[in-house]
Protein backbone atom coordinates (compact mmCIF):
# COMPACT_ATOMS: atom_id res chain seq x y z
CA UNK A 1 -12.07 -4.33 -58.78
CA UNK A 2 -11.19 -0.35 -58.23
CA UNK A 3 -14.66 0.46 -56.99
CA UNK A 4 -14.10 -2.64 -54.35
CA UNK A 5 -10.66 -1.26 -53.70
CA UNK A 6 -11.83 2.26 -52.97
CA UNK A 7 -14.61 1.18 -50.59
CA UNK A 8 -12.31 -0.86 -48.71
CA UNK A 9 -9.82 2.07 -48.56
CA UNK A 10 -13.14 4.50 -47.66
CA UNK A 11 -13.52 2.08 -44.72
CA UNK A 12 -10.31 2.00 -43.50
CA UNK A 13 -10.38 5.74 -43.32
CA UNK A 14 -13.62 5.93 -41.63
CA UNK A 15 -12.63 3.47 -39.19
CA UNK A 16 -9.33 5.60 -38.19
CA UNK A 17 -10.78 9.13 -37.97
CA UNK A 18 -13.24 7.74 -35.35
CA UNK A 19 -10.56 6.02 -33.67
CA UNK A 20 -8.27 8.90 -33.76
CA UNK A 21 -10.70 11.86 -32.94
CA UNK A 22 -9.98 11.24 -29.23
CA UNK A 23 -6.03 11.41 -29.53
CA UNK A 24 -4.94 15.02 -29.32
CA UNK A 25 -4.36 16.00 -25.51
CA UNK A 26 -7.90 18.12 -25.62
CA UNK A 27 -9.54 14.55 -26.60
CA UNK A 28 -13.04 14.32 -24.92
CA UNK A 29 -12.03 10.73 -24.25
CA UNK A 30 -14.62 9.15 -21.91
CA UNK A 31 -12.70 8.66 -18.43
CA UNK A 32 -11.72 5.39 -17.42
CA UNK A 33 -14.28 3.75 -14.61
CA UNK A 34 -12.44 1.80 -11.23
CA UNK A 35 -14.06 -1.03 -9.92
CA UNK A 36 -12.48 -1.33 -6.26
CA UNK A 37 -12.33 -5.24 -4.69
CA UNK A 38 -11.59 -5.96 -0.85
CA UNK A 39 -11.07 -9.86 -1.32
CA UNK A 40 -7.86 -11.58 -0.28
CA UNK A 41 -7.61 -14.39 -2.65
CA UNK A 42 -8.40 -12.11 -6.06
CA UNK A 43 -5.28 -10.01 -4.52
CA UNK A 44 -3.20 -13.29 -4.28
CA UNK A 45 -4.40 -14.15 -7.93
CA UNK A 46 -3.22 -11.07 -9.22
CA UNK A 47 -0.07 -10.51 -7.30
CA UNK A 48 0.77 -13.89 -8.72
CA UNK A 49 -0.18 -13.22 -12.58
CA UNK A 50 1.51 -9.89 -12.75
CA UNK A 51 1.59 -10.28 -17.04
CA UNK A 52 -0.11 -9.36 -20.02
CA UNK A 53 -2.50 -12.31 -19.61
CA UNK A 54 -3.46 -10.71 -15.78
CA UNK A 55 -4.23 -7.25 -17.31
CA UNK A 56 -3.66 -5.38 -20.32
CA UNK A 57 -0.97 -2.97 -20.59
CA UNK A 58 -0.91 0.35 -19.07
CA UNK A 59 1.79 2.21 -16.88
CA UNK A 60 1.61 3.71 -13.32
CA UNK A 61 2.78 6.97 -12.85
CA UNK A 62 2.20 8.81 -9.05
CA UNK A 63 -0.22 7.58 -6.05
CA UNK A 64 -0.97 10.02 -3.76
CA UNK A 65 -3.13 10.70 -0.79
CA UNK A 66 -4.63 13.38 0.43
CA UNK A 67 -8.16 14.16 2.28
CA UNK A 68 -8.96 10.91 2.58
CA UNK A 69 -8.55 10.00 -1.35
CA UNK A 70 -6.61 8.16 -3.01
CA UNK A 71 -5.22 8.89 -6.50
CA UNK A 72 -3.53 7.38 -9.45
CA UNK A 73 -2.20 8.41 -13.14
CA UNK A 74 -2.26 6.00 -15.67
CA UNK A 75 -1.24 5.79 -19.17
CA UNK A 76 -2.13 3.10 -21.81
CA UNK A 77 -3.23 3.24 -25.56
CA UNK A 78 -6.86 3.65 -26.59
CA UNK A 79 -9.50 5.90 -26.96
CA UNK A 80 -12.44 4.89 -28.83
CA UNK A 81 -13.96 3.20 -25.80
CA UNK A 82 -14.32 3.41 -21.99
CA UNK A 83 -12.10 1.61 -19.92
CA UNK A 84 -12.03 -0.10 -16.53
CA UNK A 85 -9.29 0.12 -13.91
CA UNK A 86 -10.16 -2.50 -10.70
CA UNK A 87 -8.64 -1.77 -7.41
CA UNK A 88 -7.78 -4.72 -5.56
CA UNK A 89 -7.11 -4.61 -1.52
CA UNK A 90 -5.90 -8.09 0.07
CA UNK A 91 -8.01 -6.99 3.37
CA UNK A 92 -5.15 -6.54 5.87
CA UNK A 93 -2.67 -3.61 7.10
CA UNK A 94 0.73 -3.64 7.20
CA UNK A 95 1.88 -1.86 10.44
CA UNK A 96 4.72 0.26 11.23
CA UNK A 97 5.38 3.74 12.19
CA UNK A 98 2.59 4.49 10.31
CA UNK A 99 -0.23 1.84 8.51
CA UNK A 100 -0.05 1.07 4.84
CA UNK A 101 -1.49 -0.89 2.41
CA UNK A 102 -0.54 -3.11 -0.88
CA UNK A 103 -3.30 -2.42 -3.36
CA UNK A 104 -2.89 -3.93 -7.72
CA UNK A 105 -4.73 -2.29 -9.97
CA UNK A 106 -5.74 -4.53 -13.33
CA UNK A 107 -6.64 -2.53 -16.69
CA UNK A 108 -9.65 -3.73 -18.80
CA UNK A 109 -9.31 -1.93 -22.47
CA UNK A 110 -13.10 -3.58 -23.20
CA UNK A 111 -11.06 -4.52 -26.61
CA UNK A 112 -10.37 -0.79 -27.81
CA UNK A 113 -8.25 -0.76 -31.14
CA UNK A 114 -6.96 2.67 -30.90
CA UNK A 115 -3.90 3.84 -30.14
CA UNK A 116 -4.24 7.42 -28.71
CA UNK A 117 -2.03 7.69 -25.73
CA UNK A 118 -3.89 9.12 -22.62
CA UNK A 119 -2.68 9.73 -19.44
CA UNK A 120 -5.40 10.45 -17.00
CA UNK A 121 -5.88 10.19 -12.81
CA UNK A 122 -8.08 8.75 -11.29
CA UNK A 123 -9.44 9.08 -7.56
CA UNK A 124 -11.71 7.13 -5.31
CA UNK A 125 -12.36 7.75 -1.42
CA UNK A 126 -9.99 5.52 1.05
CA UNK A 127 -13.05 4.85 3.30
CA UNK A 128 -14.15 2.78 0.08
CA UNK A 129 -12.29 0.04 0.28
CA UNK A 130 -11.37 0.69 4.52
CA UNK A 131 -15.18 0.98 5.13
CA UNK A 132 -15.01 2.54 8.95
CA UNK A 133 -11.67 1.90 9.81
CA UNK A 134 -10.22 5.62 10.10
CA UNK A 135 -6.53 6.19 10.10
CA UNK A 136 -5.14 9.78 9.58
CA UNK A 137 -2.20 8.89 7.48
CA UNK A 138 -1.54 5.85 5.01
CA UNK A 139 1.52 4.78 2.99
CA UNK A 140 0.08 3.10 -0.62
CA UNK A 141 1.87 0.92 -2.65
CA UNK A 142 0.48 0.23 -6.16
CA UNK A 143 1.06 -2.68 -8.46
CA UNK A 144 0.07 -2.94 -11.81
CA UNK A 145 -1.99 -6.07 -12.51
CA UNK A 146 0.12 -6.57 -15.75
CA UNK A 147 3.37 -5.67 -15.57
CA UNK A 148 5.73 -7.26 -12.30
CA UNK A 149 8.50 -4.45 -12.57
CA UNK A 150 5.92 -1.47 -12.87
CA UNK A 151 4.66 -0.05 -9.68
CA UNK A 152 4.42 3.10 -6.98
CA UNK A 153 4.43 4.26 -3.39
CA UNK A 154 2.92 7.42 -1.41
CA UNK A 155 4.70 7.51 1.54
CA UNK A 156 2.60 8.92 4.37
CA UNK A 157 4.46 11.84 6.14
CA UNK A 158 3.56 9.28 9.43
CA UNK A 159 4.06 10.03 13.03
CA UNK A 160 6.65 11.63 14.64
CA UNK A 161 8.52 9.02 16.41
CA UNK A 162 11.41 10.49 17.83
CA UNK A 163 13.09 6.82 18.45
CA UNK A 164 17.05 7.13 18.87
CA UNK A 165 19.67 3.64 18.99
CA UNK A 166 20.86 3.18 22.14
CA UNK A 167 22.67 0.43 24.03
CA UNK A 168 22.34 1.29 27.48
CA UNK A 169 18.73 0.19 29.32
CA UNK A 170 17.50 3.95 28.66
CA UNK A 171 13.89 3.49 27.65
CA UNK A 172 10.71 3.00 29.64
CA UNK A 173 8.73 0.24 28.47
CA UNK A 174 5.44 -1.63 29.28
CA UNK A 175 5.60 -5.32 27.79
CA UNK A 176 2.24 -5.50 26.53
CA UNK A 177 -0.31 -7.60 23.65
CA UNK A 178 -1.09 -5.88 20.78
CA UNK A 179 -3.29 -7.10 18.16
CA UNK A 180 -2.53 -9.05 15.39
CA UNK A 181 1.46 -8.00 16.18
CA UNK A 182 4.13 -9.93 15.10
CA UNK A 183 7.43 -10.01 16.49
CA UNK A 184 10.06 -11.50 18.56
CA UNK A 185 7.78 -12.56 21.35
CA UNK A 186 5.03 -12.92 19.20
CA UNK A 187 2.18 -10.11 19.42
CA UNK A 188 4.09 -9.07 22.65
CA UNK A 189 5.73 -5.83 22.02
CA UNK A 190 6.91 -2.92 24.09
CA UNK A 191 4.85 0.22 25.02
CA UNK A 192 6.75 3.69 25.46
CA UNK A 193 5.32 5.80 28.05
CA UNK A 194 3.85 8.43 25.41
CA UNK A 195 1.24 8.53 22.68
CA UNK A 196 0.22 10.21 19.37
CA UNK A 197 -2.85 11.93 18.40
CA UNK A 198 -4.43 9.61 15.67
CA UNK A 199 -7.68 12.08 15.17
CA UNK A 200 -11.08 12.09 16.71
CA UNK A 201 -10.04 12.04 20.05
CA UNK A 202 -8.36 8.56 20.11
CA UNK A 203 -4.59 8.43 20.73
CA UNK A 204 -2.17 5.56 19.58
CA UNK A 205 0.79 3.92 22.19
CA UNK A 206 3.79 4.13 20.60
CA UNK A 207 5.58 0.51 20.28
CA UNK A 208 9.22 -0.71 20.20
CA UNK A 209 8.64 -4.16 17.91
CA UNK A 210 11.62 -6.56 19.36
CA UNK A 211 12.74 -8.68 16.00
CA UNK A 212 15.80 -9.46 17.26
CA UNK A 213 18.23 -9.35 20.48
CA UNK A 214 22.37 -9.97 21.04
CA UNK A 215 22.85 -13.52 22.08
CA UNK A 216 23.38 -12.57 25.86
CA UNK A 217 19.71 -11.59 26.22
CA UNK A 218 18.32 -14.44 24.57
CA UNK A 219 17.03 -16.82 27.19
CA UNK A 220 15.60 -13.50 29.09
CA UNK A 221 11.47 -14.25 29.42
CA UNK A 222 9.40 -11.24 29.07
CA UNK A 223 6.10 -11.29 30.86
CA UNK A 224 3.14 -9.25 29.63
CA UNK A 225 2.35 -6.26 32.09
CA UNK A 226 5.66 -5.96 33.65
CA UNK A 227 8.16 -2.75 33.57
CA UNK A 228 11.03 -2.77 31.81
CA UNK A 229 14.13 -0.69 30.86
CA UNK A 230 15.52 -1.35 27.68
CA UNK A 231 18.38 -0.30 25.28
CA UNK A 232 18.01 -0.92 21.08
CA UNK A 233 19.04 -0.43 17.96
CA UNK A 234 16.77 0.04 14.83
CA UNK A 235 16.79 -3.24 13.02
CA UNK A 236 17.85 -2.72 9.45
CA UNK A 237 18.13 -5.78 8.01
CA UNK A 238 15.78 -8.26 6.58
CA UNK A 239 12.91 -8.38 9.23
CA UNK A 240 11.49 -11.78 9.16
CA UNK A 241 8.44 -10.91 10.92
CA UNK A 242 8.13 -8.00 8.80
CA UNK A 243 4.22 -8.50 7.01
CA UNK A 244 0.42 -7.84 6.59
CA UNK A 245 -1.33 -7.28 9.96
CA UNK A 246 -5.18 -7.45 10.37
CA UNK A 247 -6.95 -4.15 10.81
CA UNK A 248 -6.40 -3.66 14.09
CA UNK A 249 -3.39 -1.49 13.79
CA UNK A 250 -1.99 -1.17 16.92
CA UNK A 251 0.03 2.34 16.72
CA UNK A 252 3.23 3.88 15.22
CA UNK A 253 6.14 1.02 15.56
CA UNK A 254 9.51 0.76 15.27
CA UNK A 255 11.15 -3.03 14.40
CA UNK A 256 14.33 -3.16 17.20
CA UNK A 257 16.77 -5.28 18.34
CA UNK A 258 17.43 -5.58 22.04
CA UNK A 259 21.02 -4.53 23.33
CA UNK A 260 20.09 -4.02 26.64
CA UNK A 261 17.16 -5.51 28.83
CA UNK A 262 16.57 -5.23 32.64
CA UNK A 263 12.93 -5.30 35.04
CA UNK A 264 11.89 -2.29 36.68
CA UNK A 265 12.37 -2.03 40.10
């Protein structure tokens, strides 16, 4: 009965010093692997199973950007075994005054029992999961897969916009289509008269979104190609057209409402 005691104790030692020889902070852990996913409905999925049965545990720390690559820290208990993060992209842009995108991030522990603690950052090239779109700054927001209160945002430095409230009709404005827009008038937003560098070559318009106008203006119909001087305010508020855009971002935006509204001569 000893002798079956002490080889069960033997094993239970064994079994910890391999778990543990990974836990100090100069662990030679294996680093985690990411599996990145551009599919809409596996982002819906996990947006809408943010638990413990959607991902195992884990905690987000920082996103950033830079050069073109994205990065993440991560903690979570473990290593005796490699683990998986997967990237998931929904496949659309959000616009703004500069583009963004809503990626979750699921944790696969591949069943390790130990309980080292390991922070660690991973990195993966934006043009991954964009392909050729090309955009010189990004704003990321990261949820984790498991956890509905947990997540983080890089905020892109973005465009100068220079936009400033204003009540009398003191901007120049071209009403004009823009792809995939939402808004007011639809995808029917206003061009200013000057644009931004966006790299490459290629410059962006800058827009004035309408969202909203003061109840005199209301009935006003704008027509697509026509000249316009306008006065707004930043809209603040809930934006109900505020969401995902395709990835045709259009340029640098700001969401307005209309306090003054008048055609060109």
């Amino acid at each position: 009965m000893r002798k079956t005691a002490f080889i069960c104790g033997l094993l239970v030692l064994l079994m910890q010093a391999a778990c543990s020889k990974d836990d100090g902070p100069g662990g030679d852990h294996v680093t985690s692997g990411i599996v990145l996913t551009k599919d809409a409905a596996a982002y819906g999925d996990a947006v809408s199973n943010r638990t413990p049965l959607g991902s195992d545990p884990f905690e987000l720390t920082d996103v950033s950007v830079a050069d073109g690559t994205v990065s993440f820290t991560v903690s979570y208990s473990g290593g005796c075994k490699q683990h998986t993060f997967e990237v998931i992209w929904g496949e659309a842009l959000k616009g703004g005054e500069s583009p963004g995108i809503d990626l979750i991030i699921k944790h696969n522990a591949h069943g390790d029992p130990c309980e080292a603690y390991i922070t660690e950052t991973l990195s993966f090239p934006l043009n991954d999961l964009l392909d050729t779109l090309s955009l010189e700054g990004m704003t990321v927001l990261v949820l984790n897969g498991g956890n509905d209160s947990d997540s983080v945002t890089y905020e892109t430095p973005g465009y100068d916009f220079g936009f400033t409230d204003s009540d009398d009709c003191t901007y120049s404005v071209t009403a004009q289509y823009v792809l995939c827009g939402t808004g007011l008038y639809g995808n029917l937003w206003f061009a200013l008269d000057d644009s931004i560098s966006a790299g490459a070559g290629y410059y962006y318009r800058k827009y004035l979104r309408p969202v909203a106008t003061i109840q005199s203006l209301a009935a006003i119909e704008v027509v697509a190609g026509k000249k316009y001087k306008i006065g707004a305010r930043k809209f603040t508020g809930d934006d109900p057209f505020d969401g995902p855009v395709c990835l045709a971002y259009p340029g640098p935006s700001v969401p307005i409402r209309i306090m003054c509204l008048q055609e060109e001569e």
